[in-house]
Protein backbone atom coordinates (compact mmCIF):
# COMPACT_ATOMS: atom_id res chain seq x y z
CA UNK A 1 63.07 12.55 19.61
CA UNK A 2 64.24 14.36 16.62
CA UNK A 3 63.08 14.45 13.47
CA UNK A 4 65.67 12.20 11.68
CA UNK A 5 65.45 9.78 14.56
CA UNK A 6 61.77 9.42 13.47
CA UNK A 7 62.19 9.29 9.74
CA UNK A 8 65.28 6.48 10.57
CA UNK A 9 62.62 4.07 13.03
CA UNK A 10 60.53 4.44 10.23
CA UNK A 11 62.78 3.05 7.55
CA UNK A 12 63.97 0.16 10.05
CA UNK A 13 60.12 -1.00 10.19
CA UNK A 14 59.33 -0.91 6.95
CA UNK A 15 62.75 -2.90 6.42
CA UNK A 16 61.54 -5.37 8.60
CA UNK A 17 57.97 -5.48 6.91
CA UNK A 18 59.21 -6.14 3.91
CA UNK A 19 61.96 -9.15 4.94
CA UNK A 20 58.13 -10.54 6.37
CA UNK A 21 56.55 -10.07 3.94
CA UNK A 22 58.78 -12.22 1.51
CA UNK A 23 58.67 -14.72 3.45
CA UNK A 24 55.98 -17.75 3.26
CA UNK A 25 52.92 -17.67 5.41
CA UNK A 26 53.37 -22.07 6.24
CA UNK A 27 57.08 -21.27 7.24
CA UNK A 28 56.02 -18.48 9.90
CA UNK A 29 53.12 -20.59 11.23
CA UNK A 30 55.61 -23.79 11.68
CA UNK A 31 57.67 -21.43 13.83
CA UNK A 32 54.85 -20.65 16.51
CA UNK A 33 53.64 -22.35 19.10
CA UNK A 34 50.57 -23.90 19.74
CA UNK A 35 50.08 -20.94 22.30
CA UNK A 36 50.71 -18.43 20.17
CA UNK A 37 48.99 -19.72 17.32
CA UNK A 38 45.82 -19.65 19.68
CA UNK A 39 46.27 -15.74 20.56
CA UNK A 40 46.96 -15.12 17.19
CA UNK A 41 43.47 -16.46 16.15
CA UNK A 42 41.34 -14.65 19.41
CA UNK A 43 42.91 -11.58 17.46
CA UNK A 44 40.05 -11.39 15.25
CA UNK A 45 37.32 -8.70 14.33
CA UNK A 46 34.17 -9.07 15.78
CA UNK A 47 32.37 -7.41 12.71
CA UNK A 48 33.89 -9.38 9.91
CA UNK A 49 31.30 -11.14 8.38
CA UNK A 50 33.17 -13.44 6.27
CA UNK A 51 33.63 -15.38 9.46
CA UNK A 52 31.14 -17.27 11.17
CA UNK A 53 29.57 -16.13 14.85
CA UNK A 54 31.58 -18.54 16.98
CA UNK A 55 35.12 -17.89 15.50
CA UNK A 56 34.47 -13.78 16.17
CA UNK A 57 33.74 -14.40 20.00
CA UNK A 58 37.15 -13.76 22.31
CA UNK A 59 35.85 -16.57 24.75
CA UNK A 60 36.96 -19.95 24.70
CA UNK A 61 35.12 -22.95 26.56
CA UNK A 62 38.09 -24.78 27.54
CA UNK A 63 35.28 -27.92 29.38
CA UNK A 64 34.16 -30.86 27.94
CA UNK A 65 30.85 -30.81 26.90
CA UNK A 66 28.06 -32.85 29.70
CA UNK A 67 25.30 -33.73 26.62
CA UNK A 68 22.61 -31.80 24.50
CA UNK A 69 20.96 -28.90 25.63
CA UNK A 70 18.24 -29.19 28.00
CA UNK A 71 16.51 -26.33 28.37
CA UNK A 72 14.22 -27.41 31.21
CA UNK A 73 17.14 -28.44 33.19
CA UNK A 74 19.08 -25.35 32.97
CA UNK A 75 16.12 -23.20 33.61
CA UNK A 76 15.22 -25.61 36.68
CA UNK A 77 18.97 -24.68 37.83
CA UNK A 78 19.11 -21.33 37.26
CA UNK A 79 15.62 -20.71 39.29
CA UNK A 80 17.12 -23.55 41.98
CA UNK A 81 20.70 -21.52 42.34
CA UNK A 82 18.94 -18.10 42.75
CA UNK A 83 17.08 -19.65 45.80
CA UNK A 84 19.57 -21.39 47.36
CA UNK A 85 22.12 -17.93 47.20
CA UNK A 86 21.31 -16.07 50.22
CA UNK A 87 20.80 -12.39 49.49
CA UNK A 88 23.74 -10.04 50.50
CA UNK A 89 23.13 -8.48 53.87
CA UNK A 90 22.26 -4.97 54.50
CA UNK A 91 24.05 -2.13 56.19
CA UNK A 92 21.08 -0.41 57.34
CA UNK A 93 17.99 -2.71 58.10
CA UNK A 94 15.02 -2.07 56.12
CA UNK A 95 11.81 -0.70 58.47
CA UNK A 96 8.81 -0.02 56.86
CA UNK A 97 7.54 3.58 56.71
CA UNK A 98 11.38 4.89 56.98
CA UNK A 99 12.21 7.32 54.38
CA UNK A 100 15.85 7.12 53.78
CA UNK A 101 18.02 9.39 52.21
CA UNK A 102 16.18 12.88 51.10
CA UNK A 103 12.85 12.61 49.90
CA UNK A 104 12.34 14.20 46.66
CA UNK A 105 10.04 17.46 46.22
CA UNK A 106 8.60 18.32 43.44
CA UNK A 107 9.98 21.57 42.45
CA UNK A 108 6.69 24.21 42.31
CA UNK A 109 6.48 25.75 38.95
CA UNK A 110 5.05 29.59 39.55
CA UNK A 111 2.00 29.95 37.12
CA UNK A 112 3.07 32.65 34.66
CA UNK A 113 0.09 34.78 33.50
CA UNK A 114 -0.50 34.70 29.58
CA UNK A 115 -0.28 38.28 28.03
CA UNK A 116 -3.59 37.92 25.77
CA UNK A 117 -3.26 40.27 22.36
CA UNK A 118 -6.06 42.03 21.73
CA UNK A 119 -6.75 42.42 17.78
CA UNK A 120 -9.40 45.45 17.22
CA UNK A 121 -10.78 44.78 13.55
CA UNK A 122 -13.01 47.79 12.03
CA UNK A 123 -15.21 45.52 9.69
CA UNK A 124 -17.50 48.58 9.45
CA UNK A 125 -20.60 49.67 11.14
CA UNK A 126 -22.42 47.39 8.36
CA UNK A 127 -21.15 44.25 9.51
CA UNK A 128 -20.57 45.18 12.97
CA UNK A 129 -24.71 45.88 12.76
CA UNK A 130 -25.31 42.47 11.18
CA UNK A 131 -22.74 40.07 13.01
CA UNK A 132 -24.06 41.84 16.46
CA UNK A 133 -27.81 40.81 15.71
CA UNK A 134 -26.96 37.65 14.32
CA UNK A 135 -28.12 34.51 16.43
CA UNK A 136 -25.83 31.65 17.36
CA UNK A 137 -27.12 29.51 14.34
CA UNK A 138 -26.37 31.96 11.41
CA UNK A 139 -22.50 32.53 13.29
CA UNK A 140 -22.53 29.39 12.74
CA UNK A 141 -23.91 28.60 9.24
CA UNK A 142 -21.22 31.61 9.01
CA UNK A 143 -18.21 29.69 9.86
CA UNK A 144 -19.00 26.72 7.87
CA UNK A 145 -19.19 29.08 4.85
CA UNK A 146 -15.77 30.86 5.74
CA UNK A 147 -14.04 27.01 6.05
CA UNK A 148 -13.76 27.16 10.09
CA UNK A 149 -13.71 23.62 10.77
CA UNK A 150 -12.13 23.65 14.01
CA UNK A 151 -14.32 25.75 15.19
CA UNK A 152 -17.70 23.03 14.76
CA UNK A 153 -17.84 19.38 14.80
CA UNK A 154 -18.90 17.30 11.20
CA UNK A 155 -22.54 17.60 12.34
CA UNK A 156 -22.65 21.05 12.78
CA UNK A 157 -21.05 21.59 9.23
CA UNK A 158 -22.81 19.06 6.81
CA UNK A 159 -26.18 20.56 8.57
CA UNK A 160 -24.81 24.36 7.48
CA UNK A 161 -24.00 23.10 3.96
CA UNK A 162 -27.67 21.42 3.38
CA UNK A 163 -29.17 24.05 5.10
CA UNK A 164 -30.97 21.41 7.30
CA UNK A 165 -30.45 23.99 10.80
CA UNK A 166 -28.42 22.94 13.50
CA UNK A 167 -29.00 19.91 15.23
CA UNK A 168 -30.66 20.58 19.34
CA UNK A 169 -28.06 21.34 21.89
CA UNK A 170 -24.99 21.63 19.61
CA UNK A 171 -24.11 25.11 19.30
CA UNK A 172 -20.80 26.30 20.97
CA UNK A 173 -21.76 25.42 24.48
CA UNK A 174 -22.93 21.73 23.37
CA UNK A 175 -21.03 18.99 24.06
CA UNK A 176 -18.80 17.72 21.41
CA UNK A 177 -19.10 13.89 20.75
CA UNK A 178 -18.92 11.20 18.20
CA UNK A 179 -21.78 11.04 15.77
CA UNK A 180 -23.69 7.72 15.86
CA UNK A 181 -22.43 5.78 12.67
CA UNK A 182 -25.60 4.97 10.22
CA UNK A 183 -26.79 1.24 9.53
CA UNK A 184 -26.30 -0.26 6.40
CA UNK A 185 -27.37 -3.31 5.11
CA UNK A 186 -25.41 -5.91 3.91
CA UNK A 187 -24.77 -6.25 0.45
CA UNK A 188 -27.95 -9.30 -1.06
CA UNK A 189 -25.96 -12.18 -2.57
CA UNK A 190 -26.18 -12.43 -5.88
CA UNK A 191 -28.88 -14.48 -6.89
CA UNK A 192 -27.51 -15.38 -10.33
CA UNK A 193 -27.67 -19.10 -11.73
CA UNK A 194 -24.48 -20.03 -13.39
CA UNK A 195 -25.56 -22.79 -15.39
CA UNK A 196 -29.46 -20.62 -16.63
CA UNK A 197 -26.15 -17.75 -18.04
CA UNK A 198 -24.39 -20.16 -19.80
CA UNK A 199 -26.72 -20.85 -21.88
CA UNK A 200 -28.02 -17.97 -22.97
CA UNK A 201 -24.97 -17.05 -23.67
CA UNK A 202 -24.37 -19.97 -25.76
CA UNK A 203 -27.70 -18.89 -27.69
CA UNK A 204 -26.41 -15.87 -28.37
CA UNK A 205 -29.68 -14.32 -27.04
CA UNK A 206 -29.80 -10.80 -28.19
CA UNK A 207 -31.55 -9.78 -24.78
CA UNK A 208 -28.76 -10.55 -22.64
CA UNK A 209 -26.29 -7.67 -22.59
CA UNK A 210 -24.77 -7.66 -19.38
CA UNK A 211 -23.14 -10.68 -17.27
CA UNK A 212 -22.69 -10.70 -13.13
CA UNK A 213 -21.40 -13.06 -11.14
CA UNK A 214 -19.60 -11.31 -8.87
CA UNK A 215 -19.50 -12.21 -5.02
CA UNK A 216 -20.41 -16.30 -5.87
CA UNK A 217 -18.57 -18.32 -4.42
CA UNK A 218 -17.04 -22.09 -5.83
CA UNK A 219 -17.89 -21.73 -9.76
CA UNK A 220 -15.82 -24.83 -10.55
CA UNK A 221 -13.57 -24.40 -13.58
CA UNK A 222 -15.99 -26.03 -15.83
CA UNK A 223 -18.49 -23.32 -16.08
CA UNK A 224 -15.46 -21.10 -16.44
CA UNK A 225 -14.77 -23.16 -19.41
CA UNK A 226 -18.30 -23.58 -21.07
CA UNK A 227 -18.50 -19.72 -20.41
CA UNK A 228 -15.34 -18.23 -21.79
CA UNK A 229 -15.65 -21.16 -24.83
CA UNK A 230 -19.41 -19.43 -25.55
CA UNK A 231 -18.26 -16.05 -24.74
CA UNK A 232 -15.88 -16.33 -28.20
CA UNK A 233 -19.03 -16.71 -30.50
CA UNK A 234 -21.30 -14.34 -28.69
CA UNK A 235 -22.26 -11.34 -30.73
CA UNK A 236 -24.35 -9.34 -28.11
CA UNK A 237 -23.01 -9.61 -24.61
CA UNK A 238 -21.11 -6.12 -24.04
CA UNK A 239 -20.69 -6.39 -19.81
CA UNK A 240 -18.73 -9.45 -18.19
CA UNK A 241 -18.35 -9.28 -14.81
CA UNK A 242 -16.50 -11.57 -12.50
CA UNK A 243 -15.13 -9.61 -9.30
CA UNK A 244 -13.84 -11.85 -6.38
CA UNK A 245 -14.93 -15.25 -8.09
CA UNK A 246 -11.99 -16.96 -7.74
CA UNK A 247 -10.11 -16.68 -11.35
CA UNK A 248 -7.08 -17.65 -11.54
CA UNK A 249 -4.27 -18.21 -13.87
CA UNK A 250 -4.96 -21.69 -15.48
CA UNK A 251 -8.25 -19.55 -16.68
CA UNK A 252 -6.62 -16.66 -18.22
CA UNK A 253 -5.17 -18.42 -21.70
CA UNK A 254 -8.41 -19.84 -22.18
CA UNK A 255 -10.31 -15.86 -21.54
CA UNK A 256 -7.68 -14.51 -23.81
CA UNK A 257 -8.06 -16.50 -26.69
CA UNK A 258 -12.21 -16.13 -26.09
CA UNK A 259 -11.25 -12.36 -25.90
CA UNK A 260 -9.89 -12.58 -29.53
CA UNK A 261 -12.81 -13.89 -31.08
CA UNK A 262 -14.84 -11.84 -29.43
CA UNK A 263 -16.02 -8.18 -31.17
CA UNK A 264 -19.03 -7.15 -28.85
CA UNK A 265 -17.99 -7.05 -25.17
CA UNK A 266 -16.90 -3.41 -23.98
CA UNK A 267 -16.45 -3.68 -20.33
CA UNK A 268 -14.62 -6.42 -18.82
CA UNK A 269 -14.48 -6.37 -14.82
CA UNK A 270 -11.87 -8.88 -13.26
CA UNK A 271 -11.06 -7.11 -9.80
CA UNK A 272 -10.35 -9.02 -6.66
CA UNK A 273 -8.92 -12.62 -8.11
CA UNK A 274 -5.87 -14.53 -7.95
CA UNK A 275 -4.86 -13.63 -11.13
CA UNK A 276 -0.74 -12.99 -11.49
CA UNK A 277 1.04 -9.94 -13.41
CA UNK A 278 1.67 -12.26 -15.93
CA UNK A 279 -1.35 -13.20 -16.54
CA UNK A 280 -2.40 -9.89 -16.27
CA UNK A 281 0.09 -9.29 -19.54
CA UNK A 282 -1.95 -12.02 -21.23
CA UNK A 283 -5.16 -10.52 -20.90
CA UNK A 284 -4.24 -6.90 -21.84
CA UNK A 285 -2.54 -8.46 -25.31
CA UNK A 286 -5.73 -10.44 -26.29
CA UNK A 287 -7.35 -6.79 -25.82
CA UNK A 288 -5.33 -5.32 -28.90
CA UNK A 289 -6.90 -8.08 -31.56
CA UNK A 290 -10.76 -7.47 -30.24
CA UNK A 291 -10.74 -3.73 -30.82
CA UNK A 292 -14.02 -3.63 -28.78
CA UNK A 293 -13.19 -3.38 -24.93
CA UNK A 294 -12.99 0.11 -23.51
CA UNK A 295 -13.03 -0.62 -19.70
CA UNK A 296 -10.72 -3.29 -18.01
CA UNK A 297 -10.58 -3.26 -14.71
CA UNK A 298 -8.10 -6.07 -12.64
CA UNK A 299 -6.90 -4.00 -9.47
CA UNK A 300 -6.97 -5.96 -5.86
CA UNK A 301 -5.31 -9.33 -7.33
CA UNK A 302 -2.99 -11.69 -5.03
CA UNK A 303 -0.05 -10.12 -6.00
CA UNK A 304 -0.44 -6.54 -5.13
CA UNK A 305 2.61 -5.52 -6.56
CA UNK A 306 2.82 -5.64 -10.18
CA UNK A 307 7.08 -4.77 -10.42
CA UNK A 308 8.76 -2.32 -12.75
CA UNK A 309 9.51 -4.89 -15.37
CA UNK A 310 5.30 -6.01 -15.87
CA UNK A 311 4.23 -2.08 -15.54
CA UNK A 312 6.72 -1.19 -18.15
CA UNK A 313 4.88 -4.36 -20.51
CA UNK A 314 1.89 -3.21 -19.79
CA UNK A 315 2.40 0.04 -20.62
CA UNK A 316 3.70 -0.43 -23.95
CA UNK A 317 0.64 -2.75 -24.64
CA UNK A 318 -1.75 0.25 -23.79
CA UNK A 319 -0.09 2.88 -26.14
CA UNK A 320 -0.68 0.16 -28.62
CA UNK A 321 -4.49 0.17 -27.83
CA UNK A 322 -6.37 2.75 -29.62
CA UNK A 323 -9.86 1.67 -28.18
CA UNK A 324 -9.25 1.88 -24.60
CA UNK A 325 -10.58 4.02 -22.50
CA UNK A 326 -10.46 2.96 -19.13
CA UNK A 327 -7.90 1.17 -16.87
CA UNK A 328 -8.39 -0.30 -13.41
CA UNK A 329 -4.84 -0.78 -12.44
CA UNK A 330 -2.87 0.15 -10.11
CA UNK A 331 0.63 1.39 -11.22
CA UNK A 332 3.62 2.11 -9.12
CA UNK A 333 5.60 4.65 -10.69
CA UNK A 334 5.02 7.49 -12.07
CA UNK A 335 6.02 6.83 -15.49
CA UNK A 336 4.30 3.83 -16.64
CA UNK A 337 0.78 6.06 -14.61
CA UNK A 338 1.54 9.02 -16.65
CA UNK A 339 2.36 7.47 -20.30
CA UNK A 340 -1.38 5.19 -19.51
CA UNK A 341 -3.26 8.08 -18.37
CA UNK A 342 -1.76 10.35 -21.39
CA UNK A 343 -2.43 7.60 -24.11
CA UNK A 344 -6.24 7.09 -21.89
CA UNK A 345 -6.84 10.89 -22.64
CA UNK A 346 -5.52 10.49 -26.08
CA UNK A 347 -8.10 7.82 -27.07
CA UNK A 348 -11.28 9.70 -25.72
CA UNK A 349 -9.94 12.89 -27.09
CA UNK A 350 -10.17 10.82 -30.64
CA UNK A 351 -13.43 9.61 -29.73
CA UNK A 352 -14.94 12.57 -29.16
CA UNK A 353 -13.59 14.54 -32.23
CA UNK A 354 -14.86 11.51 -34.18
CA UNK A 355 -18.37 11.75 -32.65
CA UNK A 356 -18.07 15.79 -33.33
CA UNK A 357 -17.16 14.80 -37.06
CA UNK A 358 -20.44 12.03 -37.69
CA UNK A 359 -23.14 15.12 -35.80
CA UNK A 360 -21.80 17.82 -38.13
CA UNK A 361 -22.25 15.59 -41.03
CA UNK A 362 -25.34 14.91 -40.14
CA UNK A 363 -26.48 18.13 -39.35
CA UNK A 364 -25.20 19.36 -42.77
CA UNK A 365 -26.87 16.40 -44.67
CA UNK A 366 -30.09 16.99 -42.64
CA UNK A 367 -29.77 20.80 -44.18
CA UNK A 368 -28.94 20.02 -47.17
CA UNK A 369 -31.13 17.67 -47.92
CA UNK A 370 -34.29 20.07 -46.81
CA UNK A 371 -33.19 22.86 -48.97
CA UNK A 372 -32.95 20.16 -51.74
CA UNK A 373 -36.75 19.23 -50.93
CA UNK A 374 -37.95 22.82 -50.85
């Protein structure tokens, strides 16, 4: 076929295309058949997901339907039809112990002898000397020194380190196992009385500086109440502590507002609650009208994952904090870690120059004033 033949097929087609396409998609339907319209509508792609599962199958149940599904019944008949099928005969009948067809060998792989490199190393007749009267404990007090940990198992290197000797029967010809793991006691529950804190704390009694109640288990929300409400006219507690007690987020407002009031506390410690990101938020903004807090921790809460949009908040409540010193978050990306930890450095940097500022003026007053006195 030539080329103008081609380039002449080509133009009839496209002729045709184009009288079809003109022409209204009801008034070509109307002129198929029932037939055809079915083939036309198997004629479908499987992956188009605009159409649901059964219309992008090619088979057609053309039966009536005998009821609901029973799946009992049809896994009775399935197990019922493979018994009653007889199994297709055999052209050679099985006999047991009868190897048929060639029985496989495993191929024998010729042991190829490893070509060992020998490294001379002139360390010097100094060395040489000392390494060759050495005993099997300093070679290996040696290694641990040098970083060889393959060479010795955790035992063998922590003793090397505290210079404790090696442990009986583990030198290179011991036996390498697992160390025994230590015993440690469990952790005393805390022993704390709820109600006996709250009201000292409503005293205001200048003895109690610190507040724990970690670890104990159903506080009801009314103590939370009667202690956050005290907490906002207490002038000498500077530690509150309330780790895996069960805070939540219809106690946070109430915190916040008590955080406000409050000019004294410096460490607040709110890890392992059910408190949410945005109530998280709340608590970080009551932090900017105290002025006093310099540790919040609130890692290890229900939701995990705090979300760009609530790390991005809270980092832009931080920079605005100019008392803070330490966070206990923990921040997904990089940026909102880095502009915390930078504005974190920032504040103790001030701290510290301030500090340097108050002993210098002392020191020079403290001068001054004894050459005044002599």
């Amino acid at each position: 076929m030539t080329s103008s033949s081609k380039s002449n097929m080509k133009r009839m087609n496209t002729k045709d295309m184009e009288e079809y396409a003109e022409m209204d998609m009801d008034e070509l339907l109307a002129q198929l058949s029932s037939d055809e319209i079915n083939m036309l509508a198997r004629e479908v792609d499987p992956d188009d997901n605009t159409m649901p599962p059964s219309l992008r199958c090619g088979y057609f149940c053309d039966k009536e339907p005998t009821g609901p599904l029973d799946r009992h019944k049809l896994i009775d008949h399935i197990n019922k039809q493979a018994i009653e099928t007889p199994d297709k005969p055999e052209a050679q009948p099985y006999v047991a112990g009868t190897v048929r067809g060639k029985k496989w060998v495993p191929p024998v792989c010729e042991k190829t002898a490893e070509l060992e490199e020998q490294i001379n190393i002139d360390l010097g007749d100094e060395y040489e000397t000392a390494l060759s009267g050495a005993s099997q404990e300093e070679i290996i007090d040696l290694a641990a020194i040098l970083g060889f940990h393959s060479m010795m198992n955790q035992d063998q290197y922590h003793a090397s380190l505290l210079n404790k000797g090696q442990p009986i029967g583990m030198g290179w010809d011991g036996i390498t196992k697992a160390s025994q793991p230590k015993a440690f006691p469990n952790e005393p529950p805390n022993l704390t009385n709820p109600e006996e804190t709250i009201k000292r704390v409503k005293e205001d009694d200048h003895t109690l500086k610190e507040v724990n109640w970690n670890n104990i288990k159903n506080i009801s929300d009314e103590k939370f109440v009667q202690l956050f409400e005290a907490l906002a006219s207490n002038t000498h507690l500077e530690i509150l502590s309330l780790t895996n007690t069960g805070l939540a987020d219809r106690h946070t407002n109430l915190l916040a507002d008590s955080l406000e009031k409050n000019s004294t506390l410096r460490v607040l410690n709110l890890e392992t609650n059910f408190i949410s990101p945005a109530g998280m938020v709340t608590l970080l903004k009551s932090l900017l009208t105290t002025k006093s807090v310099e540790e919040f921790r609130g890692s290890n809460q229900r939701s995990q994952v705090l979300g760009n949009k609530i790390e991005m908040q809270i980092t832009e409540i931080v920079e605005q904090n100019i008392s803070l010193l330490r966070l206990g978050l923990h921040l997904e990306y990089n940026d909102a870690r880095h502009r915390v930890a930078a504005h974190l450095q920032r504040n103790l940097d001030r701290i510290r120059k301030d500090i340097t500022l108050r002993l210098q003026s002392y020191f020079y007053n403290t001068l001054r004033s004894k050459n005044t006195y002599k």
